[in-house]
Protein backbone atom coordinates (compact mmCIF):
# COMPACT_ATOMS: atom_id res chain seq x y z
CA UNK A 1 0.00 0.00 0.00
CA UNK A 2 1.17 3.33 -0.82
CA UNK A 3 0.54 6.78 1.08
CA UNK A 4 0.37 10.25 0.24
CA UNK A 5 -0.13 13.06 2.74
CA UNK A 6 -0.30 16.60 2.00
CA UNK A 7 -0.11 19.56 5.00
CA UNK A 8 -1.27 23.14 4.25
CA UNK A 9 -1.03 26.32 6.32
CA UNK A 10 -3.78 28.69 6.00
CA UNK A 11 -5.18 31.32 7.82
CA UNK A 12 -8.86 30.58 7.50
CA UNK A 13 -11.41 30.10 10.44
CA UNK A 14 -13.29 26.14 11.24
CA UNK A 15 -16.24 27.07 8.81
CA UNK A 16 -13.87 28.15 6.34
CA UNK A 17 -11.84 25.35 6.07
CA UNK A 18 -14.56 23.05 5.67
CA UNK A 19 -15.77 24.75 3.26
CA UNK A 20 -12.36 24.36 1.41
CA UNK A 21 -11.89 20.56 2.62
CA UNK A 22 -15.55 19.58 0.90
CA UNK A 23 -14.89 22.31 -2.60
CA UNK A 24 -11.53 19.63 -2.87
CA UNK A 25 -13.79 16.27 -2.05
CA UNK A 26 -16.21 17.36 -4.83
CA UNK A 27 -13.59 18.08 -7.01
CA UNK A 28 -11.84 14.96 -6.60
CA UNK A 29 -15.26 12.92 -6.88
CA UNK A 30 -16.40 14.71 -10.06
CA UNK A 31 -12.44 13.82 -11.41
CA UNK A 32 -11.38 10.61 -10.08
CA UNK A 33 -15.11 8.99 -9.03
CA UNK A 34 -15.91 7.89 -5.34
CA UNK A 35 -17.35 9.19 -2.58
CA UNK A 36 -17.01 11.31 0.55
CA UNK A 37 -19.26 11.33 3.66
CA UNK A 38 -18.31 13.69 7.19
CA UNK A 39 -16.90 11.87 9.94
CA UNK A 40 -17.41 14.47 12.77
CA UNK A 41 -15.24 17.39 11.41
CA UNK A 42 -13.05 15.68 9.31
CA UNK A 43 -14.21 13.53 5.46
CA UNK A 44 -13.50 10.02 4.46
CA UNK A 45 -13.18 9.57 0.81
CA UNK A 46 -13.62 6.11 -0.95
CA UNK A 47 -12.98 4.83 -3.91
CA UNK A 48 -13.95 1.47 -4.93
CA UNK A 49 -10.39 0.83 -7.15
CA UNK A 50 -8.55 1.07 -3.62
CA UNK A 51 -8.13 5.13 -2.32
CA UNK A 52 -9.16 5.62 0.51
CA UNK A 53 -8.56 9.44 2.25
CA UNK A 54 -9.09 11.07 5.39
CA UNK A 55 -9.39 14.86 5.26
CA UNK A 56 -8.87 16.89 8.40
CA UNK A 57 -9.51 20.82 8.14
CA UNK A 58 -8.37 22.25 11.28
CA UNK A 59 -7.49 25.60 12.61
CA UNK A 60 -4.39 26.79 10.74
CA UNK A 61 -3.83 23.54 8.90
CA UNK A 62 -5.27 20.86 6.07
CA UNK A 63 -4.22 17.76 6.29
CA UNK A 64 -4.89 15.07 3.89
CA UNK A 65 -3.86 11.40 4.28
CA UNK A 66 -4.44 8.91 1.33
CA UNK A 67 -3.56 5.03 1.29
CA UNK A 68 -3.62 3.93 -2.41
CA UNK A 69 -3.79 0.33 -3.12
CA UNK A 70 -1.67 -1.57 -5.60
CA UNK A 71 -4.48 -0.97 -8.42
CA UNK A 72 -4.22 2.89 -7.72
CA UNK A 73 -0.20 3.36 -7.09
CA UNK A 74 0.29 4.93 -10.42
CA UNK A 75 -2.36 7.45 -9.74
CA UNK A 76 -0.62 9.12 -7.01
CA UNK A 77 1.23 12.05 -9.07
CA UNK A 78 -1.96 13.21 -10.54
CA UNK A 79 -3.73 12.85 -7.31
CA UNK A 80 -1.32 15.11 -5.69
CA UNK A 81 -1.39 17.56 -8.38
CA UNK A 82 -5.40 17.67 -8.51
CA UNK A 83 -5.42 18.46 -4.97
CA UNK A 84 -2.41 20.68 -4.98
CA UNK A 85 -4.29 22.52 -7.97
CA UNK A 86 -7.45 22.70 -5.96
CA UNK A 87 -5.96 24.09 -2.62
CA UNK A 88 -4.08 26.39 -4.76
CA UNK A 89 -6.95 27.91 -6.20
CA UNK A 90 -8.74 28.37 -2.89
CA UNK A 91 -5.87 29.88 -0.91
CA UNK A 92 -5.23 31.92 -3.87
CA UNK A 93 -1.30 31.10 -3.91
């Protein structure tokens, strides 16, 4: 199994962040497939080809965590760069 995590600072409130956590889920579901569902304040994202993510917006910081299975490996650059591009855009960097 492989993993991917990716940290960003910001300096957007709770509400905010969320906000920006679920714009990236959708973005990733309407690209890649899946699904997403809140787990308290933080998302799970599933795919059925073997990603599985867990999104935390916090206070100061995103953090996302993916485990991609064997099927999904080769995936992982454009992953990164899909959410990269998506954070990006939001945090207007």
């Amino acid at each position: 199994m492989s993993k991917l995590q990716i940290c960003r600072e910001h300096d957007l409130d709770q509400d905010q962040c969320q906000e920006m956590a679920e714009e990236l889920l959708q973005k990733l579901v309407g690209k890649f497939g899946g699904s997403y569902r809140a787990n308290g304040h933080n998302f799970n994202y599933k795919h059925t080809a073997g990603v599985n993510a867990e999104v935390e917006p916090k206070d100061g910081e995103l953090v996302v965590n993916v485990k991609l299975g064997m099927m999904t490996r080769a995936l992982a650059p454009q992953l990164e760069r899909e959410m990269n591009k998506v954070l990006d855009e939001y945090l207007g960097a």
